[in-house]
Protein backbone atom coordinates (compact mmCIF):
# COMPACT_ATOMS: atom_id res chain seq x y z
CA UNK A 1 24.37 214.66 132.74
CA UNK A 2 26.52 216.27 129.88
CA UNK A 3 24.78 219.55 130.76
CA UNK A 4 25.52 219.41 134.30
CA UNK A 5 28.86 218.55 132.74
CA UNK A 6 29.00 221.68 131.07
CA UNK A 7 27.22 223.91 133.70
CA UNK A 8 29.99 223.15 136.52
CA UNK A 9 32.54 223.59 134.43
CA UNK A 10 31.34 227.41 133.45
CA UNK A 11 31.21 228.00 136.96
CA UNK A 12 34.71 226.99 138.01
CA UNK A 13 35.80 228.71 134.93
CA UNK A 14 34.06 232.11 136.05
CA UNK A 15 35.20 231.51 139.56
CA UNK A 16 38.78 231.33 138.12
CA UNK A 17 38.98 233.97 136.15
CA UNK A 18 37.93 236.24 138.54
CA UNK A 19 39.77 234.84 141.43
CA UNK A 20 42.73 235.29 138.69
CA UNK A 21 41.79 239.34 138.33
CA UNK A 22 41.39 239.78 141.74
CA UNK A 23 44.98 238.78 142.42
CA UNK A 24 46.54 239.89 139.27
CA UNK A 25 44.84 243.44 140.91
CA UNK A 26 46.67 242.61 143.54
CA UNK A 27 50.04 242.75 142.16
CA UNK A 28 49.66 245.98 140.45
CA UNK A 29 51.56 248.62 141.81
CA UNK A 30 50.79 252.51 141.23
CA UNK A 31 53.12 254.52 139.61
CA UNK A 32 54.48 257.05 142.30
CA UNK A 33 53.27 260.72 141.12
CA UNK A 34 56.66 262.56 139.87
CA UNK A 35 59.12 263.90 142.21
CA UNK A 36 59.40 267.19 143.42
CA UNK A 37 62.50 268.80 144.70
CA UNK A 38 64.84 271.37 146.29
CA UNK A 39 67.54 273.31 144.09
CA UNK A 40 69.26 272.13 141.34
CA UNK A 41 72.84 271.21 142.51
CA UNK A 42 75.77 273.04 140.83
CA UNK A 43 78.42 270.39 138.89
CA UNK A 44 80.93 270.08 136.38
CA UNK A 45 81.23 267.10 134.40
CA UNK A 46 83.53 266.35 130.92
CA UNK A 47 81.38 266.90 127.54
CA UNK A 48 81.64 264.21 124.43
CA UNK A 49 85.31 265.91 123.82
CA UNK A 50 86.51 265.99 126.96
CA UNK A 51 86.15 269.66 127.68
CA UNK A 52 84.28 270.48 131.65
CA UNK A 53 81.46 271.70 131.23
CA UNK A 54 80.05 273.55 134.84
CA UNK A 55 76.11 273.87 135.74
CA UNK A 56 76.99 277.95 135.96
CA UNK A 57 76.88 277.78 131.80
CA UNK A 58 72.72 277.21 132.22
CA UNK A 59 72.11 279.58 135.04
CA UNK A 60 68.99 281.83 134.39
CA UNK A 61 67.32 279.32 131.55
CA UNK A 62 64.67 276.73 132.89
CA UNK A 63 66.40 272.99 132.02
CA UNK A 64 65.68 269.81 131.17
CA UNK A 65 68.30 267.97 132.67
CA UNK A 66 68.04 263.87 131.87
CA UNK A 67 69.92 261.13 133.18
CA UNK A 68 70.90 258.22 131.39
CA UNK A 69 72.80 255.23 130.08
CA UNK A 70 74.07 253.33 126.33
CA UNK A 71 73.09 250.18 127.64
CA UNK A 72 69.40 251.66 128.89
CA UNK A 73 66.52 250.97 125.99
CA UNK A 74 64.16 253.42 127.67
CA UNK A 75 66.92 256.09 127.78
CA UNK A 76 68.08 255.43 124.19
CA UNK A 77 64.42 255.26 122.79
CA UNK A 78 63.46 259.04 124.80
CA UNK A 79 66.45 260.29 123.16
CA UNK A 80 64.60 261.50 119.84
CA UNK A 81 62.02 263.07 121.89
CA UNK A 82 64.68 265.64 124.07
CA UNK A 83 66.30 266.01 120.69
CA UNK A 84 63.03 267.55 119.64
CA UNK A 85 62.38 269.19 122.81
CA UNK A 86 65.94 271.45 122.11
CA UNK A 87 65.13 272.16 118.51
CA UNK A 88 61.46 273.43 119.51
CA UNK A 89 62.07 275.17 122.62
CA UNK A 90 65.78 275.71 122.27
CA UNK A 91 65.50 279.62 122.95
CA UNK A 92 63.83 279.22 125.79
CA UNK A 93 65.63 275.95 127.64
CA UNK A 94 68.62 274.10 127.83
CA UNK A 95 68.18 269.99 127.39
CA UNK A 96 71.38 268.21 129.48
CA UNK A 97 72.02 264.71 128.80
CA UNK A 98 74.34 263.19 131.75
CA UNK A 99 75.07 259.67 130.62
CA UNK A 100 75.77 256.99 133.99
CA UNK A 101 78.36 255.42 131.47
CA UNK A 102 82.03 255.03 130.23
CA UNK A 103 82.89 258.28 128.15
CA UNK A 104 84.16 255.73 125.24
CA UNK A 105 80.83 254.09 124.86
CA UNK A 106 78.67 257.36 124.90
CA UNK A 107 81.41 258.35 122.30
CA UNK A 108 80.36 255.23 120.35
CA UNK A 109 76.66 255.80 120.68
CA UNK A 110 77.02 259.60 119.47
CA UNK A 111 78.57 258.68 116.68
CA UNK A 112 75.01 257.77 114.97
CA UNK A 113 72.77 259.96 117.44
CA UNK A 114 72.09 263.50 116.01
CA UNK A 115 72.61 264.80 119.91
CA UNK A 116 72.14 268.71 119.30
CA UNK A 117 72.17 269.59 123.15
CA UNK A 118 74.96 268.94 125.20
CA UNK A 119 76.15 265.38 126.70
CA UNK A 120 77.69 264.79 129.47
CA UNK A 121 79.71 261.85 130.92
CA UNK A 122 80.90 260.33 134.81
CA UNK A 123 80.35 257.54 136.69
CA UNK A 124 80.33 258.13 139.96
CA UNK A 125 80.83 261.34 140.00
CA UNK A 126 77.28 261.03 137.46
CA UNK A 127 75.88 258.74 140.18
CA UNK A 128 76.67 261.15 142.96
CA UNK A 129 74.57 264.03 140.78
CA UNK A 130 71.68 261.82 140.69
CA UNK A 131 71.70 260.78 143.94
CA UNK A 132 71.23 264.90 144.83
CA UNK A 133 68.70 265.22 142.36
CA UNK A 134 66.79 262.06 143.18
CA UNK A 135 67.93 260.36 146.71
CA UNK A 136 67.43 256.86 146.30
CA UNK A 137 66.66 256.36 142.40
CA UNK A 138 67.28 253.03 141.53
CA UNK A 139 67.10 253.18 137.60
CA UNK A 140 66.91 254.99 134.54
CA UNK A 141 66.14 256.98 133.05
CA UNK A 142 64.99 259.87 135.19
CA UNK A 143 65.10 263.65 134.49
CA UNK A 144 64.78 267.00 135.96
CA UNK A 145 62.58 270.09 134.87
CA UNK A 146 64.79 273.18 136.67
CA UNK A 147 62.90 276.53 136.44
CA UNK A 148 64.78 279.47 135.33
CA UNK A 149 66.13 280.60 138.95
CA UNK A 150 67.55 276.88 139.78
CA UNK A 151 64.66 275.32 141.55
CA UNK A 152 63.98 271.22 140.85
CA UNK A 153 60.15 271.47 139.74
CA UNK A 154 59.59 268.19 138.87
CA UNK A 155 61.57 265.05 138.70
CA UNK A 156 60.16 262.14 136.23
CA UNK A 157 60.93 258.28 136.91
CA UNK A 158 60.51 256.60 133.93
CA UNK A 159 61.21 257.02 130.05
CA UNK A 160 59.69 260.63 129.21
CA UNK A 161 56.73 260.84 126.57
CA UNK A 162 55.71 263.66 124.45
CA UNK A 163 52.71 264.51 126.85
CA UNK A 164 54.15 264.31 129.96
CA UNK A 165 56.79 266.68 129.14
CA UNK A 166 54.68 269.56 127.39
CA UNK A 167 53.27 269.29 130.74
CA UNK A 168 56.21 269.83 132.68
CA UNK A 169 57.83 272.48 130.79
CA UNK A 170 54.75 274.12 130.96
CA UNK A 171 55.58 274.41 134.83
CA UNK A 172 59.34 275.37 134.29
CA UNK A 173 58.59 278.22 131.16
């Protein structure tokens, strides 16, 4: 009887678990590939002192341009990574930070963030950017790989990792 006991319930348990990974499966989404897009649009948005800074200053160089936020942990952790991305390839690219945020807290995060590419501040002015770089993006942080004569290559979703952008500068250089 115990056996029996012991039989059904290894059964049911089987049964479970892979009624369980069948709909777990079925709540996985797929990552959308990255984004690719038209031209990069031209701007001018204040720096960390308040000086404008205009999209002209980068024409000709392939760029990394990222969008992001203080209050974002994905954007704040990819942050080391694009400061390592200008000090390797800085000859070659320009690295953009355009922070979604109030200029006083970006000012407050700098202050212990070795930024050595420029950062750049607005709100909806930032939001209006991103919105011509990526209609319809509905998070951050996202970022765009410009070739040298202006065109939008790639556009990444997500928080950016070593890999994936030796990849995609590899299609702007």
């Amino acid at each position: 009887m115990i056996r029996k006991q012991i039989l059904l319930l290894a059964i049911v348990s089987v049964i479970a678990a892979a009624g369980g990974f069948v709909l777990y499966r079925s709540t996985v989404v797929d990552v959308p590939p990255p984004v690719q897009a038209g031209q990069m649009p031209a701007f001018a948005l204040p720096d960390l002192t308040g000086a404008e800074r205009l999209s002209s200053e980068w024409d000709g160089k392939p760029q990394v341009v990222n969008f992001w936020a203080t209050w974002c942990p994905p954007c704040r952790r990819e942050i080391p990574l694009l400061i390592a991305l200008q000090t390797e390839y800085g000859g070659q690219i320009a690295v953009i930070g355009i922070a979604i945020d109030d200029m006083d807290a970006v000012r407050d995060y700098a202050v212990n963030t070795p930024f050595n590419y420029p950062v750049l501040v607005g709100q909806q002015n930032a939001v209006d950017l991103g919105n011509q770089v990526h209609p319809d993006w509905i998070g951050l942080p996202f970022t765009a790989f410009v070739n040298g004569t202006g065109d939008i290559v790639r556009v990444h979703v997500g928080e950016l990792h070593r890999e994936q952008a030796e990849a995609f500068l590899a299609e702007i250089l």
